[in-house]
N, C-alpha and C. Protein backbone atom coordinates (compact mmCIF):
# COMPACT_ATOMS: atom_id res chain seq x y z
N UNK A 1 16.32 -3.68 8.86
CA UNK A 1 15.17 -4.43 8.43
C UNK A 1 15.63 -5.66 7.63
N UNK A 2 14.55 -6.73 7.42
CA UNK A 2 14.82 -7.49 7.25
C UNK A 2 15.17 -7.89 5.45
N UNK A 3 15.89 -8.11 4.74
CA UNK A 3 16.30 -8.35 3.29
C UNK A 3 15.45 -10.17 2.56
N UNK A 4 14.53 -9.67 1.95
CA UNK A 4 13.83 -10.47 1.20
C UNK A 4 14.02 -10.46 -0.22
N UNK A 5 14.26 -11.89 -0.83
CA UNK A 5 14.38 -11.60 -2.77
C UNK A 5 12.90 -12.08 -2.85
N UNK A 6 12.25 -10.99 -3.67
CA UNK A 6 11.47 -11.88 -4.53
C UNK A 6 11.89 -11.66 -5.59
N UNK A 7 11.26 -13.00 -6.67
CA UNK A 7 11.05 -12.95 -8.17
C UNK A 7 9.82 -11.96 -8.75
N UNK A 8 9.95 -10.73 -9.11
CA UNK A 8 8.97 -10.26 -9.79
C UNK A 8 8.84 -11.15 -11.69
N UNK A 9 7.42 -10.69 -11.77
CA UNK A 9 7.70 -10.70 -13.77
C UNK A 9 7.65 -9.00 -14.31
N UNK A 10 7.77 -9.89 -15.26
CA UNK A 10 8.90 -8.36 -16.16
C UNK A 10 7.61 -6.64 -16.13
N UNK A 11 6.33 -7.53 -15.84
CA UNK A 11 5.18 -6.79 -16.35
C UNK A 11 4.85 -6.12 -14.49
N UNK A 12 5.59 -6.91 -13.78
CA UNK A 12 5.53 -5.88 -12.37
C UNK A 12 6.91 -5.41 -12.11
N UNK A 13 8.01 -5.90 -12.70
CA UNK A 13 9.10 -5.13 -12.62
C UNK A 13 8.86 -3.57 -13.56
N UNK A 14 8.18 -3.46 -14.16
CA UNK A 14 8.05 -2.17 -15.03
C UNK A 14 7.45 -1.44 -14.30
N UNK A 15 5.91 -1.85 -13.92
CA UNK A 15 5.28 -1.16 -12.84
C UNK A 15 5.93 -0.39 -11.65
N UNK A 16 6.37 -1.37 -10.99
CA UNK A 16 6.97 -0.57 -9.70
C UNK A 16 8.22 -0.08 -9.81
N UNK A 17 8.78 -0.25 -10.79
CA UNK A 17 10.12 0.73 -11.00
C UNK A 17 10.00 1.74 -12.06
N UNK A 18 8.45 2.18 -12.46
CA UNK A 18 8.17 3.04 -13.83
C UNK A 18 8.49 4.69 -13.08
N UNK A 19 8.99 5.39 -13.52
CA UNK A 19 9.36 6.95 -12.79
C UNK A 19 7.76 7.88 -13.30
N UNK A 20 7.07 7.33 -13.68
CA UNK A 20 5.45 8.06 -13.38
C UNK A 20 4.71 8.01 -12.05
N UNK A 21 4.76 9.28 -11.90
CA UNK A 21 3.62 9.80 -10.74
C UNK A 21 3.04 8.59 -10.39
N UNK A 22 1.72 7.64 -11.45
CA UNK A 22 0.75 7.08 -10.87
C UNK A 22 0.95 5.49 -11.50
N UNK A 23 1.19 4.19 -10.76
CA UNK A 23 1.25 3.67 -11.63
C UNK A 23 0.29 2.30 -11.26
N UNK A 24 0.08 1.03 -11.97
CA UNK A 24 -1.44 0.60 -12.19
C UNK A 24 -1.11 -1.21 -12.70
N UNK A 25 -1.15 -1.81 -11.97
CA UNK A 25 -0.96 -3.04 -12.44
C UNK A 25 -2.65 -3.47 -12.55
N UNK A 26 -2.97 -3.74 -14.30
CA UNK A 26 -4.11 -3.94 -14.48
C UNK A 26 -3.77 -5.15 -14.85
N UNK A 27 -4.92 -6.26 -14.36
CA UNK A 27 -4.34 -7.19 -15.43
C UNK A 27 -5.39 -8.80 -14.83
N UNK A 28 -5.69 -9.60 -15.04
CA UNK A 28 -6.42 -10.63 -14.52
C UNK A 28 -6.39 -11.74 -13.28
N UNK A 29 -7.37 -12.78 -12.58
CA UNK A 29 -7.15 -12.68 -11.11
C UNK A 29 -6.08 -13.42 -10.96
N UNK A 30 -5.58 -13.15 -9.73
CA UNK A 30 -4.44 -14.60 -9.50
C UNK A 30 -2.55 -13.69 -9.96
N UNK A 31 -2.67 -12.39 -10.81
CA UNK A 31 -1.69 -12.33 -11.74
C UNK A 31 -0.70 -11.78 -11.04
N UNK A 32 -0.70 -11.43 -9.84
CA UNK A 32 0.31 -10.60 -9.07
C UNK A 32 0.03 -8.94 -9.00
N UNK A 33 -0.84 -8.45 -9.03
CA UNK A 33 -0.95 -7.46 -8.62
C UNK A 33 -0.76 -6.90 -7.21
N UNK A 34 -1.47 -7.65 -6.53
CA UNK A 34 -1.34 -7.13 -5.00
C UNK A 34 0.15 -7.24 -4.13
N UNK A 35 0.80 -8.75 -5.00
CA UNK A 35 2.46 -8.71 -4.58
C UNK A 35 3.09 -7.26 -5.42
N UNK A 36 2.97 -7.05 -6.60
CA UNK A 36 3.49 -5.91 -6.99
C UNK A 36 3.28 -4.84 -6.08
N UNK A 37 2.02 -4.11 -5.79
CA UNK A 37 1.50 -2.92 -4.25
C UNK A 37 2.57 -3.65 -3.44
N UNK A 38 2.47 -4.73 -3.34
CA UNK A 38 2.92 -5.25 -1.42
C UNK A 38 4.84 -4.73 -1.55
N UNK A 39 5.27 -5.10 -2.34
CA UNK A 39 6.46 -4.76 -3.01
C UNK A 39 6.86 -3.36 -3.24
N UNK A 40 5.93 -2.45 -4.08
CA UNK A 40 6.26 -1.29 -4.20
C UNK A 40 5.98 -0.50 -3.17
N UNK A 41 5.25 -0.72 -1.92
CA UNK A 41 4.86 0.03 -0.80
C UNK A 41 6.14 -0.09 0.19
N UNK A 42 6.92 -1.34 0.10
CA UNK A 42 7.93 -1.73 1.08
C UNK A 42 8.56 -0.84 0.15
N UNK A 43 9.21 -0.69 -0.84
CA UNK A 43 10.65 0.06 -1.31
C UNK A 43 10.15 1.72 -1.10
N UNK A 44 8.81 2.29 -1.29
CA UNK A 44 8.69 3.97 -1.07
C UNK A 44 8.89 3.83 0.63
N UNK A 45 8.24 2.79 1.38
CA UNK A 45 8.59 3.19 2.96
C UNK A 45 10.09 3.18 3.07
N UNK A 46 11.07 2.25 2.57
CA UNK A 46 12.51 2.35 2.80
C UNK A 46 13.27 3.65 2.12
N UNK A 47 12.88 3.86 0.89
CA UNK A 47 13.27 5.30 0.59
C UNK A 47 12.95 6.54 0.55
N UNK A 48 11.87 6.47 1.79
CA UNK A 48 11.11 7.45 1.86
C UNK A 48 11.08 7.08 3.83
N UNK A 49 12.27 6.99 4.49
CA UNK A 49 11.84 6.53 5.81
C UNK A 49 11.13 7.05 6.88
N UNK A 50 11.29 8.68 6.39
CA UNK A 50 11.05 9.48 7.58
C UNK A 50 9.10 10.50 7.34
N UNK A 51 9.05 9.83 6.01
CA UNK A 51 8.04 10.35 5.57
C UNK A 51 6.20 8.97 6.26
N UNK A 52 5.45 9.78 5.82
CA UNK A 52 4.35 8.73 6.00
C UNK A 52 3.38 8.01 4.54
N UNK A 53 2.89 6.72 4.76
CA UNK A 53 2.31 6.34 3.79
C UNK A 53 1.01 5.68 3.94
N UNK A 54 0.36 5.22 2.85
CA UNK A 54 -0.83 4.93 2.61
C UNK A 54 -1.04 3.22 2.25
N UNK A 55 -1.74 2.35 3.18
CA UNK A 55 -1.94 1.19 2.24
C UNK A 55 -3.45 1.08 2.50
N UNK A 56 -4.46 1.17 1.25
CA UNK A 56 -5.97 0.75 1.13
C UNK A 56 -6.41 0.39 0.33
N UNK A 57 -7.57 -0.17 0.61
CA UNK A 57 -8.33 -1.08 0.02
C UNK A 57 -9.94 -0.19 -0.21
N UNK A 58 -11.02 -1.11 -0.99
CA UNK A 58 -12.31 -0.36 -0.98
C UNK A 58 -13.02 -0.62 -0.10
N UNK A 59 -12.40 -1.85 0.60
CA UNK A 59 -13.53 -2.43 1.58
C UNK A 59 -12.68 -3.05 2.64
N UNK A 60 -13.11 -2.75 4.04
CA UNK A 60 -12.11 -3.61 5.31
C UNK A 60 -11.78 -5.54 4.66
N UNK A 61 -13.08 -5.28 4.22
CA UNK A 61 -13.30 -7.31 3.87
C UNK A 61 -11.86 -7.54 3.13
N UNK A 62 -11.53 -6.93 1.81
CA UNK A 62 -10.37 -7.14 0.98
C UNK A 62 -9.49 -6.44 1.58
N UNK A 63 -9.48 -5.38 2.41
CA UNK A 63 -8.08 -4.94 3.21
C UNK A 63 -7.59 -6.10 4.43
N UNK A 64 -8.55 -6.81 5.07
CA UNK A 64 -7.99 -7.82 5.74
C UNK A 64 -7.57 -9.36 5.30
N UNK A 65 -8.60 -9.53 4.29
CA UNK A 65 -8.35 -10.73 3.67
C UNK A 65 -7.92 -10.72 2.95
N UNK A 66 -7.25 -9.88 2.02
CA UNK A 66 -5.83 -10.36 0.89
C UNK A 66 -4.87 -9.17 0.96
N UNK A 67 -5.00 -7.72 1.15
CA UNK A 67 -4.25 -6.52 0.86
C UNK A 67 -3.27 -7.13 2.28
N UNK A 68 -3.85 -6.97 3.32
CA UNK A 68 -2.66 -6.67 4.39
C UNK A 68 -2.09 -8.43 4.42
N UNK A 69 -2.49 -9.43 4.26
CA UNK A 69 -2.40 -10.50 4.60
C UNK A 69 -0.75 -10.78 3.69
N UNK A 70 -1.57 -10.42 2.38
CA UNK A 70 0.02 -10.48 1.63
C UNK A 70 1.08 -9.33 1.89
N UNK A 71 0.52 -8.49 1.96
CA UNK A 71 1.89 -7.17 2.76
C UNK A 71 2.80 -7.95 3.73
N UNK A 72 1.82 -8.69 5.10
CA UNK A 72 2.63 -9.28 5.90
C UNK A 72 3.40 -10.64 5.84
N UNK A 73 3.27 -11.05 4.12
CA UNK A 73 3.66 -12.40 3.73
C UNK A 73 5.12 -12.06 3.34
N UNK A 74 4.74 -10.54 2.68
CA UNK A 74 6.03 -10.42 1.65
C UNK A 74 7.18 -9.57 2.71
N UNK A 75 6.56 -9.04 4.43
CA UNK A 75 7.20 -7.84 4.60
C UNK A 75 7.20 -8.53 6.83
N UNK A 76 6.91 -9.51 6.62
CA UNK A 76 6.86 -9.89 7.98
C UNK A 76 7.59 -9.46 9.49
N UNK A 77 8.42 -8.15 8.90
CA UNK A 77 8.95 -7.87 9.75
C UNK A 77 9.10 -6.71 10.45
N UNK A 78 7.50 -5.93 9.51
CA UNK A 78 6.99 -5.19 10.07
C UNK A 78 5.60 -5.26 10.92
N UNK A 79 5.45 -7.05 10.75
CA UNK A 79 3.99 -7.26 11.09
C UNK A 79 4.35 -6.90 13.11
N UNK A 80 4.91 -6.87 13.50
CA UNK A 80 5.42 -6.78 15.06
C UNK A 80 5.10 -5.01 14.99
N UNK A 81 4.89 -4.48 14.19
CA UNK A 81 5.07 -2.57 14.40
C UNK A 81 3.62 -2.45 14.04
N UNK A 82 2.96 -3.36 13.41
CA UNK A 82 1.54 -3.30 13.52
C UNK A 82 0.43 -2.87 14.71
N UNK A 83 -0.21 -1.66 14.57
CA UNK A 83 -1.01 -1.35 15.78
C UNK A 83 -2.71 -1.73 15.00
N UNK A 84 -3.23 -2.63 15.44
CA UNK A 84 -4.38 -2.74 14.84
C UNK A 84 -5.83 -1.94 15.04
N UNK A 85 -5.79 -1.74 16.27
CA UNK A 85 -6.29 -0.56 16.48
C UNK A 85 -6.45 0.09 16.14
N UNK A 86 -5.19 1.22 16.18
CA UNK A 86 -5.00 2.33 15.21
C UNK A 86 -4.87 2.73 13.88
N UNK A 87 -5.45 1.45 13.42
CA UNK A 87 -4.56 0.73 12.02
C UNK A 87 -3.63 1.52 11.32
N UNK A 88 -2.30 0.98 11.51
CA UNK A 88 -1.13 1.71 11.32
C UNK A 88 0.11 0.63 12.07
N UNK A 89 1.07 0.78 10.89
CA UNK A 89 2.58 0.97 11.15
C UNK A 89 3.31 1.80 11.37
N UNK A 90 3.56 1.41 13.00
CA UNK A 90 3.93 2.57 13.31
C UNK A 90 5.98 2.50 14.04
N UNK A 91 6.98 2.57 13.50
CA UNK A 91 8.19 1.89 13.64
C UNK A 91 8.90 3.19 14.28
N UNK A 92 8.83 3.13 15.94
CA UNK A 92 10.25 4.71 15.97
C UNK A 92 10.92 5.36 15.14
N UNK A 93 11.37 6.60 15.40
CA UNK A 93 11.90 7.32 14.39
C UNK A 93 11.98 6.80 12.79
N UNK A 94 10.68 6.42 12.46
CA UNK A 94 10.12 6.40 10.76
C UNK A 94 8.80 7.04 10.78
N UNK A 95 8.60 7.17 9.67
CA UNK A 95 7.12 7.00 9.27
C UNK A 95 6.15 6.38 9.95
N UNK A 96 5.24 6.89 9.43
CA UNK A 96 3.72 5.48 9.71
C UNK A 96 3.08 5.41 8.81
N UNK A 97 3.08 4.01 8.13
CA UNK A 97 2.15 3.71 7.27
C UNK A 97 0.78 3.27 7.71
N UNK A 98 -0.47 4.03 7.48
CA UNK A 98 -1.53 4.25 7.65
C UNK A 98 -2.31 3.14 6.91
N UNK A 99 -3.00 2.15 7.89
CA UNK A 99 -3.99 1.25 7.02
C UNK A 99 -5.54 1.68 6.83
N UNK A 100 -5.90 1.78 5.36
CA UNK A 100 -7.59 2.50 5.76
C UNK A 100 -8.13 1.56 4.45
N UNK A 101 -9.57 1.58 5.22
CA UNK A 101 -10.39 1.36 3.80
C UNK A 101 -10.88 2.43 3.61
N UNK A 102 -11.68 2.24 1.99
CA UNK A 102 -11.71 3.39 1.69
C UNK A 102 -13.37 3.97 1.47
N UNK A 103 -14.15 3.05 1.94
CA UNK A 103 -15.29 2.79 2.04
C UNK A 103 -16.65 4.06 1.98
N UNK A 104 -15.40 4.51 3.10
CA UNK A 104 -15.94 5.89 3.19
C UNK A 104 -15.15 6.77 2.80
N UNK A 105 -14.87 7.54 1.44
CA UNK A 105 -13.35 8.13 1.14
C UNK A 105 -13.23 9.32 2.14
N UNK A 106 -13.44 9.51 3.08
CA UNK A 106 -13.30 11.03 3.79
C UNK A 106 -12.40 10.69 4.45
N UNK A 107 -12.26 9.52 4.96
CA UNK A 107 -11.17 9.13 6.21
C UNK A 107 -9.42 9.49 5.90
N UNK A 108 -9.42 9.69 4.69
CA UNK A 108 -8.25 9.42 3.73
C UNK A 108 -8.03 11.01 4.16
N UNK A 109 -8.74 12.21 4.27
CA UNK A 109 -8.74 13.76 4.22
C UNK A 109 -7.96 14.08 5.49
N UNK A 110 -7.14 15.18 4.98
CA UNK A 110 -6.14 15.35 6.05
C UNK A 110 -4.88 14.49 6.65
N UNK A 111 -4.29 13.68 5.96
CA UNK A 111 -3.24 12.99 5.46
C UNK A 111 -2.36 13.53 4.95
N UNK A 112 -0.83 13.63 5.26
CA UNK A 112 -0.04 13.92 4.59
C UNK A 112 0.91 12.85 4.27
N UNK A 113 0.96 12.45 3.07
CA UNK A 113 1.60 11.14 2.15
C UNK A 113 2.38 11.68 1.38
N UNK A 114 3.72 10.53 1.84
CA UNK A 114 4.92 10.55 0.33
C UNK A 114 4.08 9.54 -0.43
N UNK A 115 3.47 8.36 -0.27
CA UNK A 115 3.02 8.04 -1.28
C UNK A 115 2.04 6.72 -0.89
N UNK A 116 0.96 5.92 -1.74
CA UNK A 116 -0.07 5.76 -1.46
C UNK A 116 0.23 4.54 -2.32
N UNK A 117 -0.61 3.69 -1.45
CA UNK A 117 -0.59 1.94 -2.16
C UNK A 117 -2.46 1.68 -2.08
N UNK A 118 -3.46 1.56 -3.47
CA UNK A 118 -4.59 1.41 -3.28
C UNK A 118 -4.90 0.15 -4.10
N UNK A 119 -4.73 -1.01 -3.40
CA UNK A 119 -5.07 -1.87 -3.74
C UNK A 119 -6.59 -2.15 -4.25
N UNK A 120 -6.84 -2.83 -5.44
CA UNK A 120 -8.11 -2.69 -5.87
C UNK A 120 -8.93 -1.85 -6.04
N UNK A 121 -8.20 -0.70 -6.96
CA UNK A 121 -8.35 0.24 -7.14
C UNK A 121 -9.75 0.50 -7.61
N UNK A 122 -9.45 -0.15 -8.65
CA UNK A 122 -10.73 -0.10 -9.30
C UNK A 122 -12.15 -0.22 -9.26
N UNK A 123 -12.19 -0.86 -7.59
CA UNK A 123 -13.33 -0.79 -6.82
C UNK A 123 -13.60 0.48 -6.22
N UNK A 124 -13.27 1.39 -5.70
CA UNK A 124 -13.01 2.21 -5.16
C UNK A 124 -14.07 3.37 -6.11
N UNK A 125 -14.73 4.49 -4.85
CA UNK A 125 -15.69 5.16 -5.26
C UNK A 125 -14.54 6.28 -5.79
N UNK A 126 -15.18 6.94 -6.87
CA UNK A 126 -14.45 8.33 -6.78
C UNK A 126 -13.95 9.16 -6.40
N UNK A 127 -14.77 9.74 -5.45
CA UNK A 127 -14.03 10.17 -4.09
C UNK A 127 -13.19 9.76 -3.49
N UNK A 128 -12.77 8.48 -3.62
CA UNK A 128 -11.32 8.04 -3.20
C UNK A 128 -10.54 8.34 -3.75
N UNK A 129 -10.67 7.67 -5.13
CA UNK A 129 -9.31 8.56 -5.66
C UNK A 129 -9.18 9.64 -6.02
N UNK A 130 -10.07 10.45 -5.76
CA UNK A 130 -9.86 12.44 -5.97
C UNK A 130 -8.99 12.81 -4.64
N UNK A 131 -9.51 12.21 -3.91
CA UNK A 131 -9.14 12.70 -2.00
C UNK A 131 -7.50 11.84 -2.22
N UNK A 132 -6.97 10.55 -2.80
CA UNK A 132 -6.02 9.83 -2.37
C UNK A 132 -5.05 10.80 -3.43
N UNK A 133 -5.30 11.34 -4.58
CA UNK A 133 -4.36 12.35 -5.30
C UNK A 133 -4.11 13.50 -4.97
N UNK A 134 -5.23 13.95 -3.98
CA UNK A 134 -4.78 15.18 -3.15
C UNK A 134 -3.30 15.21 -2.28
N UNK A 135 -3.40 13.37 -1.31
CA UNK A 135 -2.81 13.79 -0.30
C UNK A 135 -0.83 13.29 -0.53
């Protein structure tokens, strides 16, 4: 795969390298949150290759227009393993990272995840994130 530097700041370098279970870039618009997800979702798919993962949003609208848009800014070289359809990355002998909104949280049920990228979280009904800590 392909080797990209970015510059994180110090306040998403903590985030995505924090060794807690759940972790949460809160913080105001514009500030890098969604590069932080887009970032920490690429390093659990690489060290986690054989396993499957999660990238969602609360609504298709913000899963197409900023969640996946920047995934494929920061990670373009998985945009070719993209099945849109199926929404999913899906790369031979790896994983598949699973694209969902979360609109309806049921869709998320019956998933088995090393680990889960929920962009805009905080939109998100409850049931999402009860069902996205399950899986």
């Amino acid at each position: 795969m392909e080797q990209k530097t970015i510059k994180l700041h110090k306040y998403q370098d903590q985030a995505i390298f924090s060794p807690q279970r759940f972790k949460a870039l809160v913080a105001g618009l514009q500030s890098g949150k969604t590069v932080g997800g887009a970032v920490w979702s690429r390093i659990q798919f690489d060290t986690h290759p054989k396993d499957s993962g999660l990238i969602c949003a609360p609504t298709y609208k913000i899963l197409t227009q900023s969640t996946l848009p920047k995934f494929f800014e920061l990670n373009p070289d998985l945009k070719r393993f993209y099945k849109k359809g199926d929404n999913e990355i899906s790369i031979p002998e790896r994983g598949t990272i699973f694209i969902r909104s979360t609109e309806n949280p049921n869709v998320i049920e019956g998933m088995t995840l090393k680990w889960a990228w929920a962009d805009e979280a905080g939109q998100m009904k409850l049931d999402a994130w009860i069902n996205l800590q399950g899986r």
